[in-house]
N, C-alpha and C. Protein backbone atom coordinates (compact mmCIF):
# COMPACT_ATOMS: atom_id res chain seq x y z
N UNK A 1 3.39 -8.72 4.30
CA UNK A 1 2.52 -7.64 3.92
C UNK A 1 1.10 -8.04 4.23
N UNK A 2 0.72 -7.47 5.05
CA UNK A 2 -0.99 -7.63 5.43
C UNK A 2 -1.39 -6.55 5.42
N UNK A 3 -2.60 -6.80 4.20
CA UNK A 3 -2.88 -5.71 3.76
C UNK A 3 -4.29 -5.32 4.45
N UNK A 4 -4.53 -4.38 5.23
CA UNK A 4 -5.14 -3.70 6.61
C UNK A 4 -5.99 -2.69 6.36
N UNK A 5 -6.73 -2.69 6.98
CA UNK A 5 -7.96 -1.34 6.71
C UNK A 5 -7.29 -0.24 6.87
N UNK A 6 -6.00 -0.04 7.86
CA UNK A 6 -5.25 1.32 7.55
C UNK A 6 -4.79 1.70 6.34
N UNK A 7 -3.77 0.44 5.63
CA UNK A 7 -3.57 0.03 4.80
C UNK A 7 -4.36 0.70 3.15
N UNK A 8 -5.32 0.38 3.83
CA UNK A 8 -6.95 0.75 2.89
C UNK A 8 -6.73 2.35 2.88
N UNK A 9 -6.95 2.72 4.16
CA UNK A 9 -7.01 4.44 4.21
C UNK A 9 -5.99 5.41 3.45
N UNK A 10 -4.78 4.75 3.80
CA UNK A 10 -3.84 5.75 3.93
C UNK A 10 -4.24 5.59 1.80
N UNK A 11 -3.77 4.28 1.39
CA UNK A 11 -4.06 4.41 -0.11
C UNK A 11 -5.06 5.30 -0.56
N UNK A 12 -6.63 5.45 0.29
CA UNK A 12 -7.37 6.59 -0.26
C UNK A 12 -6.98 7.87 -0.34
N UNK A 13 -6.69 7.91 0.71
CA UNK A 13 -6.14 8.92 0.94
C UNK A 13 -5.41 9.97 0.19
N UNK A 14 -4.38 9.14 -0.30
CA UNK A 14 -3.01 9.51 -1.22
C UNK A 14 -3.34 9.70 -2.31
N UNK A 15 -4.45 8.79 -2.90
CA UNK A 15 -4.89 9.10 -4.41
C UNK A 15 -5.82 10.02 -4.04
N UNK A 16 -6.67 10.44 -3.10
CA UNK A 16 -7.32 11.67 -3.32
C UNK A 16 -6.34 13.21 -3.29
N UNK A 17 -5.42 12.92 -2.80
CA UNK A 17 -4.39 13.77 -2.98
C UNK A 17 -3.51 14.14 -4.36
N UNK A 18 -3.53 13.13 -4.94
CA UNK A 18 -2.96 12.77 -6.23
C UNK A 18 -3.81 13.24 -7.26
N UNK A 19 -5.51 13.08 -7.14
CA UNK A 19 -6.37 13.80 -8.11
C UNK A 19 -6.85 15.26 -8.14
N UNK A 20 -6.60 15.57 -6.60
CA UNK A 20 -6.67 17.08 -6.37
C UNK A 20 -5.99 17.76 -6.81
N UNK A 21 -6.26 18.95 -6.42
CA UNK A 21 -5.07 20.55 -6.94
C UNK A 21 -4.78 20.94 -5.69
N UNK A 22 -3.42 20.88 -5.51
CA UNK A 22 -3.23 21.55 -4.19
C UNK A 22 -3.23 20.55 -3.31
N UNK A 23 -3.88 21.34 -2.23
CA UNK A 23 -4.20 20.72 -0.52
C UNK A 23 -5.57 20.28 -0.49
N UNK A 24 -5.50 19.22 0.68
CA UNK A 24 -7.06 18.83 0.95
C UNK A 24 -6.63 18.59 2.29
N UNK A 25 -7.83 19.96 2.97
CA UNK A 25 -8.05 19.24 4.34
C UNK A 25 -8.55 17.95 5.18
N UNK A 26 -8.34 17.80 6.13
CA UNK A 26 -8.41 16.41 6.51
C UNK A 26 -9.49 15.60 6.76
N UNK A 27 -10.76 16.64 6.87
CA UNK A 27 -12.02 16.43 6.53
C UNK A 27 -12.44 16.10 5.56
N UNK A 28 -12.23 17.06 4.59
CA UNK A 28 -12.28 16.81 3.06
C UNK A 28 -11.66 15.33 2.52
N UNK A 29 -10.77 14.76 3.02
CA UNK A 29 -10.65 13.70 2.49
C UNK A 29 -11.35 12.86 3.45
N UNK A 30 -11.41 12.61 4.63
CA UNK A 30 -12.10 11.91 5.21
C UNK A 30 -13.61 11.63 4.70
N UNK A 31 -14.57 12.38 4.47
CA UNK A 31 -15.88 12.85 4.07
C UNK A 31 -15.63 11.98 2.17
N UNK A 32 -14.74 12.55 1.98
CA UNK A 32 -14.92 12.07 0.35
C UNK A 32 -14.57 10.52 -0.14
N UNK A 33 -13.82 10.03 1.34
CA UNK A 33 -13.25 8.92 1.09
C UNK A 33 -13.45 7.89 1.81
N UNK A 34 -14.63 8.28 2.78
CA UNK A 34 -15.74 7.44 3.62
C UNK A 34 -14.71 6.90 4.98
N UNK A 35 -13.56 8.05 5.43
CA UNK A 35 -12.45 7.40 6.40
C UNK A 35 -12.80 7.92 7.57
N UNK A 36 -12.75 7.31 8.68
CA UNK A 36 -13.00 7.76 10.21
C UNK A 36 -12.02 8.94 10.51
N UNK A 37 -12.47 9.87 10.80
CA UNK A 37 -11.36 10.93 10.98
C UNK A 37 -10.00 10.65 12.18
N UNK A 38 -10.59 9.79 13.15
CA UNK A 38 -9.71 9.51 14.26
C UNK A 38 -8.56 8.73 13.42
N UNK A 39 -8.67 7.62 12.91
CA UNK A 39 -7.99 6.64 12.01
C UNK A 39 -7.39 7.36 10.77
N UNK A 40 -7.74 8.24 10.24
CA UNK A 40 -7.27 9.39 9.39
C UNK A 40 -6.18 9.65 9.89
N UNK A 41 -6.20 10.41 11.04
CA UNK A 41 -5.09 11.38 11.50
C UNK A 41 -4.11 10.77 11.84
N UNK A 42 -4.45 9.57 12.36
CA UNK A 42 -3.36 8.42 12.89
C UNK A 42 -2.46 7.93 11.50
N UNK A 43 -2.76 8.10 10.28
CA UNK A 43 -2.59 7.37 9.15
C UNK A 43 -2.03 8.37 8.32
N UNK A 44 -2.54 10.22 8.40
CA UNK A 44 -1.54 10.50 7.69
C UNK A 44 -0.48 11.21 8.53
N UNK A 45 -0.76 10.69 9.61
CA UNK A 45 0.92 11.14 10.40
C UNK A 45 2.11 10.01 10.19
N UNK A 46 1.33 9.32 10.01
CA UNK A 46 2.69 8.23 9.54
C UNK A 46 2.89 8.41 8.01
N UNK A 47 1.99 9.00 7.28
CA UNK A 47 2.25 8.89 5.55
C UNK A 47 3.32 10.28 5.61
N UNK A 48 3.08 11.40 6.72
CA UNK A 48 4.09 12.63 6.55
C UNK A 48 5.49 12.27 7.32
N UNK A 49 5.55 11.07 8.16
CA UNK A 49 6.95 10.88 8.80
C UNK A 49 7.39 9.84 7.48
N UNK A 50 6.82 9.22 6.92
CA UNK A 50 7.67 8.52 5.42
C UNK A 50 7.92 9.38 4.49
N UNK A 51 7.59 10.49 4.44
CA UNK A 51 8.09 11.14 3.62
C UNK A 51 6.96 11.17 2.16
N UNK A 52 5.67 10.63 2.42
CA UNK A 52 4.58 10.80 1.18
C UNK A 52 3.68 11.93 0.93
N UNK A 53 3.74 12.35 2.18
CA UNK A 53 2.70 13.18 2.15
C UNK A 53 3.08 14.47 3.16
N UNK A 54 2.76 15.69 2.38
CA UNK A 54 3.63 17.20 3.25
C UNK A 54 2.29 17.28 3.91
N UNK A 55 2.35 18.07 5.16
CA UNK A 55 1.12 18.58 6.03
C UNK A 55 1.97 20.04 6.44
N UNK A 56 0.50 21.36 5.78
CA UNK A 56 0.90 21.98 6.34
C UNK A 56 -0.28 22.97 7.77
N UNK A 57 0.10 23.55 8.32
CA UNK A 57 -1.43 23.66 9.84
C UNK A 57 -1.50 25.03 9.19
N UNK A 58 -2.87 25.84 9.93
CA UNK A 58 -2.93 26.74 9.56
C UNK A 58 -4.42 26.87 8.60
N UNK A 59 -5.13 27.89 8.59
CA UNK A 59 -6.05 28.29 7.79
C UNK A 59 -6.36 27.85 6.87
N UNK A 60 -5.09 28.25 6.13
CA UNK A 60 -4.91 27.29 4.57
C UNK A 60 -4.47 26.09 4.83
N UNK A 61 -4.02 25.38 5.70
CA UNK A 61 -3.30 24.30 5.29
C UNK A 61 -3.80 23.02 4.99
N UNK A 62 -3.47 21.85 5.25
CA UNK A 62 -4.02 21.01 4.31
C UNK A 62 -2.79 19.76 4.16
N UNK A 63 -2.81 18.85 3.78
CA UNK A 63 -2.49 17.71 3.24
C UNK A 63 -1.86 18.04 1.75
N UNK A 64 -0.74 17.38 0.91
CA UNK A 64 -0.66 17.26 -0.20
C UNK A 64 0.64 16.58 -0.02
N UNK A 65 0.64 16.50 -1.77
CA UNK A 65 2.03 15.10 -1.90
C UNK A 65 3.10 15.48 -1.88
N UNK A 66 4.26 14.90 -0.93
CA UNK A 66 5.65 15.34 -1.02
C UNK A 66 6.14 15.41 -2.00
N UNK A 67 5.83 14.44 -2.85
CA UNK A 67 6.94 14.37 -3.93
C UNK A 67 5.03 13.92 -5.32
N UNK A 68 6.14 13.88 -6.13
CA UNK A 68 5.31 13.69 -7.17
C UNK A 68 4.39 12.62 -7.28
N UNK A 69 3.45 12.07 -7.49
CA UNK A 69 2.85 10.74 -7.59
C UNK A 69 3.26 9.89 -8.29
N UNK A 70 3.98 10.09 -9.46
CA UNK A 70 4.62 9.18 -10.24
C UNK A 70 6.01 8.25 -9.64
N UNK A 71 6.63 9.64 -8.61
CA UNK A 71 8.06 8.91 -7.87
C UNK A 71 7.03 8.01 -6.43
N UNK A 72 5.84 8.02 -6.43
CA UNK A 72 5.19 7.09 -5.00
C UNK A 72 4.96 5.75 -5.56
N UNK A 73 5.72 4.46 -4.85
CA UNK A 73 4.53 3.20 -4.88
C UNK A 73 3.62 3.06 -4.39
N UNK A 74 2.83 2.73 -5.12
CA UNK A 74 1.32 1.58 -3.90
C UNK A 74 2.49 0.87 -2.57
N UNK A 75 3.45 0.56 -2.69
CA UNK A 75 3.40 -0.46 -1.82
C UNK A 75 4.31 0.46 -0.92
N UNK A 76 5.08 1.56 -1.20
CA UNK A 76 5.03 2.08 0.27
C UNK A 76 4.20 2.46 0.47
N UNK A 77 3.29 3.29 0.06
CA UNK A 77 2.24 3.78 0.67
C UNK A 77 1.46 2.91 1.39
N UNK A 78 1.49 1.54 1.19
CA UNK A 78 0.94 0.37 2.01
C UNK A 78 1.82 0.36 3.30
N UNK A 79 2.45 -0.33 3.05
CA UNK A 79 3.26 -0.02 4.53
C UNK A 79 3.53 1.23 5.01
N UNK A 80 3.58 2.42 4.79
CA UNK A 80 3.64 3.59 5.86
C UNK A 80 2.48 4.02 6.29
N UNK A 81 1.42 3.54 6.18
CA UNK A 81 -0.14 3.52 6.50
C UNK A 81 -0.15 2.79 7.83
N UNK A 82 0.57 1.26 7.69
CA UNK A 82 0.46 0.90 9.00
C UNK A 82 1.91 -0.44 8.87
N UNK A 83 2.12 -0.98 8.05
CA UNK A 83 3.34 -2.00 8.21
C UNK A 83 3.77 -2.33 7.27
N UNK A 84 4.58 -3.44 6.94
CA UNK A 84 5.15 -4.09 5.95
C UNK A 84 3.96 -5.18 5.38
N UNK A 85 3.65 -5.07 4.28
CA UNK A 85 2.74 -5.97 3.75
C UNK A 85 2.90 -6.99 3.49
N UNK A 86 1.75 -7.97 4.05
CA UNK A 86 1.87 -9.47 4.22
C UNK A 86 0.52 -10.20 3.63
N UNK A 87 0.37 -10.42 2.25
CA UNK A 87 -0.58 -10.96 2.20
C UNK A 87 -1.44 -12.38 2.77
N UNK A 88 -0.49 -13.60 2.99
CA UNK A 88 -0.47 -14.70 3.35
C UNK A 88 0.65 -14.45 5.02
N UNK A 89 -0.20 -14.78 5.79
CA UNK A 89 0.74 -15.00 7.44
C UNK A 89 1.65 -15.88 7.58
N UNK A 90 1.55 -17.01 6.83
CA UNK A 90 2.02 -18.65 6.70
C UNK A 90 3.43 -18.07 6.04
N UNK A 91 3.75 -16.98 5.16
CA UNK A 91 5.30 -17.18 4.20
C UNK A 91 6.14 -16.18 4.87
N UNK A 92 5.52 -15.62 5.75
CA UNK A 92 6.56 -14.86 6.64
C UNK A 92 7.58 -15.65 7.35
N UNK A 93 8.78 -15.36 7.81
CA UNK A 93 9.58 -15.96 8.42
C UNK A 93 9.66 -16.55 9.52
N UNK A 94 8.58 -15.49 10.54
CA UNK A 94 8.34 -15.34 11.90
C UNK A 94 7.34 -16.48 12.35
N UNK A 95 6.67 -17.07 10.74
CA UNK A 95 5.36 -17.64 10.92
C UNK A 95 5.88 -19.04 11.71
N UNK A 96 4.84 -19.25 13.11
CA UNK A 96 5.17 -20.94 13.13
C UNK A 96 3.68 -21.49 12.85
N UNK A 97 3.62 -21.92 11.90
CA UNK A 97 2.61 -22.67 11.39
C UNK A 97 2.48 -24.16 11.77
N UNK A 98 2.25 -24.91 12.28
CA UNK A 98 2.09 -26.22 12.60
C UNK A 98 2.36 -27.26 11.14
N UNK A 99 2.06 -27.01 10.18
CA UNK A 99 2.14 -27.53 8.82
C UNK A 99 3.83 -26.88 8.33
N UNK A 100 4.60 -26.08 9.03
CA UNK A 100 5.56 -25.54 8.24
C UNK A 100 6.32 -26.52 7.45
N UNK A 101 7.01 -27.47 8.30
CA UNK A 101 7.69 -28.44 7.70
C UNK A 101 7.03 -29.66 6.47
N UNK A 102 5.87 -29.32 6.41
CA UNK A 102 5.15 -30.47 5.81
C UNK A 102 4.19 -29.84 4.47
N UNK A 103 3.89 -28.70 4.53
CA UNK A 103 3.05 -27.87 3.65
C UNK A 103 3.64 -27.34 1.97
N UNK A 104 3.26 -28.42 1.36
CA UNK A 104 3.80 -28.00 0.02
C UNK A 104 3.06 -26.73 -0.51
N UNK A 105 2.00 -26.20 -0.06
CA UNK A 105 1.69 -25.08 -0.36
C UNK A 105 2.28 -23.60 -0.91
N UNK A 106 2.74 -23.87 0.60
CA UNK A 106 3.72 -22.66 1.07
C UNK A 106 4.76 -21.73 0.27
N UNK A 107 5.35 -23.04 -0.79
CA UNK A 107 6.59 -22.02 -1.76
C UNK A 107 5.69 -21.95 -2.43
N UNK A 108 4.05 -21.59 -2.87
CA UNK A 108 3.38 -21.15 -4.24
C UNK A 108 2.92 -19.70 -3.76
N UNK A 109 2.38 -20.07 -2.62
CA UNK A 109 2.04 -18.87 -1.54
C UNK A 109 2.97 -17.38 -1.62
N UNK A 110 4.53 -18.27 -1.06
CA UNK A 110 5.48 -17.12 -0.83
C UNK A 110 5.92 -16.34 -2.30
N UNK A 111 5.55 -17.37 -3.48
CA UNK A 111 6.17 -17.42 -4.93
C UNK A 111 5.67 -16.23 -5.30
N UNK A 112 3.89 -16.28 -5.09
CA UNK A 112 3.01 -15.01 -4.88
C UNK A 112 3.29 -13.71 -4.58
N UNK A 113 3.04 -14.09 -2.94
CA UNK A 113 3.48 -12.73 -2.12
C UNK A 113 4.75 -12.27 -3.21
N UNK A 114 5.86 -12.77 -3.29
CA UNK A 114 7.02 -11.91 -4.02
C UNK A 114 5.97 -10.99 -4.99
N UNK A 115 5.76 -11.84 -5.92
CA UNK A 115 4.97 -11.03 -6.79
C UNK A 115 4.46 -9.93 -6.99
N UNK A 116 3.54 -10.68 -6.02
CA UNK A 116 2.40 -9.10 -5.60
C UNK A 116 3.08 -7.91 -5.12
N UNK A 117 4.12 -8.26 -4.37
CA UNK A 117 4.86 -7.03 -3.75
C UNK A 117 6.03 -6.07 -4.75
N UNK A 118 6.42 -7.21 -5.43
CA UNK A 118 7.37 -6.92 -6.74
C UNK A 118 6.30 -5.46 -7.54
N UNK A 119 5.21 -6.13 -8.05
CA UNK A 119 4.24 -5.71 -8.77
C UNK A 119 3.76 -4.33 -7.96
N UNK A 120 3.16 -4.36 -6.41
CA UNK A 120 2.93 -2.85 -6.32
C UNK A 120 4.05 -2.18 -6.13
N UNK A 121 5.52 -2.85 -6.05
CA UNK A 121 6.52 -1.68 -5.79
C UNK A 121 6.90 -0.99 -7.42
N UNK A 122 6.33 -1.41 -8.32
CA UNK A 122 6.73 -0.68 -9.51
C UNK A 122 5.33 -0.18 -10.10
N UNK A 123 4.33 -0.19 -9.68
CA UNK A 123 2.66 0.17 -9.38
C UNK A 123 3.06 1.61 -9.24
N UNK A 124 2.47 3.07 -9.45
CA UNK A 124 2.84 4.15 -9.09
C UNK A 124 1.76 4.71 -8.82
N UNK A 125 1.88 5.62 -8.14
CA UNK A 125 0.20 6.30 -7.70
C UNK A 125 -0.36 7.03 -8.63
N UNK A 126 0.71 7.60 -9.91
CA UNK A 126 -0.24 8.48 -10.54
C UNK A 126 -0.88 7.30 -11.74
N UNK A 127 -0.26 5.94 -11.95
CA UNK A 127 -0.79 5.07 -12.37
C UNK A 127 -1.71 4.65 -12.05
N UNK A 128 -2.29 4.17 -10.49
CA UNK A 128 -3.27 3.92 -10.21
C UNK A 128 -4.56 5.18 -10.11
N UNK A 129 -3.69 6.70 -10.08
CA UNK A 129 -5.04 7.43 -9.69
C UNK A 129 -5.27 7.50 -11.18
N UNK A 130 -4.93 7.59 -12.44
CA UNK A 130 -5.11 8.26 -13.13
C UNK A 130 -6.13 6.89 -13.84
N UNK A 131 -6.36 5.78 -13.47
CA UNK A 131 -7.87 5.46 -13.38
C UNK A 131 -7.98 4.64 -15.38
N UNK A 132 -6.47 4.42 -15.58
CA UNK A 132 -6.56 3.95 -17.09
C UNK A 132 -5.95 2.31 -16.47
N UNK A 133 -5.89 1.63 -17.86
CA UNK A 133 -5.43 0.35 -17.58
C UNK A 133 -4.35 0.42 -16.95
N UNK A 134 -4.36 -0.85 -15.92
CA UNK A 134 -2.89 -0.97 -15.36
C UNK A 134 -1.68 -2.36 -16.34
N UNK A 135 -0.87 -1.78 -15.72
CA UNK A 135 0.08 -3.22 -16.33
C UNK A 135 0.12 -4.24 -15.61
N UNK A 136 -0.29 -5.89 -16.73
CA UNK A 136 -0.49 -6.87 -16.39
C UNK A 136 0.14 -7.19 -15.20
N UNK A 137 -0.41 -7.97 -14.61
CA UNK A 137 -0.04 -8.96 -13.34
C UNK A 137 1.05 -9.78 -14.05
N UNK A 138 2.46 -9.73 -13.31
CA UNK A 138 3.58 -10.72 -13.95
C UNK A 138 2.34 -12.17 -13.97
N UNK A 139 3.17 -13.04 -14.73
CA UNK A 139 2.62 -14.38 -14.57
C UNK A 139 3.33 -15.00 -13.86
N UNK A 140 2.70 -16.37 -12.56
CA UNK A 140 3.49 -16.91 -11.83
C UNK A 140 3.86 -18.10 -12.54
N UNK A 141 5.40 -18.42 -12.69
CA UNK A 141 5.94 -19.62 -13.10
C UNK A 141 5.67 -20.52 -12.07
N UNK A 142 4.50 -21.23 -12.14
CA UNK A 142 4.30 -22.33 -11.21
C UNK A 142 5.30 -23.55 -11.11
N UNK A 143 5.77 -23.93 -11.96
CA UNK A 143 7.08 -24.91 -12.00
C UNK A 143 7.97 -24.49 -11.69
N UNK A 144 8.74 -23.39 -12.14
CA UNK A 144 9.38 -22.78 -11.46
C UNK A 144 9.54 -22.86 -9.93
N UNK A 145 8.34 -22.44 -9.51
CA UNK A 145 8.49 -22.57 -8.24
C UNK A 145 8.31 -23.83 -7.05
N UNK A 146 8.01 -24.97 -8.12
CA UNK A 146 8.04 -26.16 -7.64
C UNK A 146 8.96 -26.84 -7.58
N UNK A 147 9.91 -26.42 -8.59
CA UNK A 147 11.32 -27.07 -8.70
C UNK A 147 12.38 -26.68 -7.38
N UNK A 148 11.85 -25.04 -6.90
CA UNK A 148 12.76 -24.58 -6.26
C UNK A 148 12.88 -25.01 -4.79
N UNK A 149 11.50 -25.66 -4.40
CA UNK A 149 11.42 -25.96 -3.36
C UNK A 149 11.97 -27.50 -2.86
């Protein structure tokens, strides 16, 4: 999960959708949400092929949420913006890191990433738009994850 200036957008995006009534044209969120319109369009065509966000053309039409904000994660909405989220490059699988074999780091790193990803997949958008406390950050069992490695 690398989390990406598209990444960035498409999340504005969605919660400006989530606080509105209705539709918001694509300007309208662009303008309100400081997003390049080119990079916009690119971002919510992929948020309407995942299935987050309905687009309809037309006079009236406009942007709004497929489904409810409460059934959306942060973390798809992270990845259908632009990929699978990677906070650290090093705990990916694909990674060849020169240190791989030698880097005790690495299982605290990946111990993380789970985390974080665990954490925005049960994160919900109307949780985050609705702008009240969120629920704690799990705590990382650091031993835990020292033992495992």
């Amino acid at each position: 999960m690398i989390l990406t200036l598209k990444s960035d957008y498409g999340l504005r995006a969605v919660l400006h959708l989530a606080r509105s009534e209705g539709r918001a044209r694509l300007r309208e969120i662009c303008d309100s949400q400081h997003i390049p319109e080119p990079v916009a369009a690119q971002v919510m065509r992929r948020l309407v092929l995942a299935g987050i966000v309905r687009s309809q053309a037309g006079p009236f039409g406009g942007y709004s949420l497929a489904r409810e904000a409460d059934q959306i994660s942060v973390a798809s909405v992270l990845a259908a913006a632009d990929r699978e989220i990677c906070i650290f490059r090093c705990v990916d699988d694909g990674c060849e890191c020169e240190l791989q074999g030698a880097c005790a780091f690495r299982q605290v790193l990946r111990s993380f990433a789970r985390s974080f990803a665990g954490y925005l997949d049960r994160l919900s958008l109307a949780e985050l738009a609705a702008g009240a406390e969120l629920p704690s950050f799990p705590s990382l069992e650091l031993a835990d994850a020292a033992n495992r490695s």
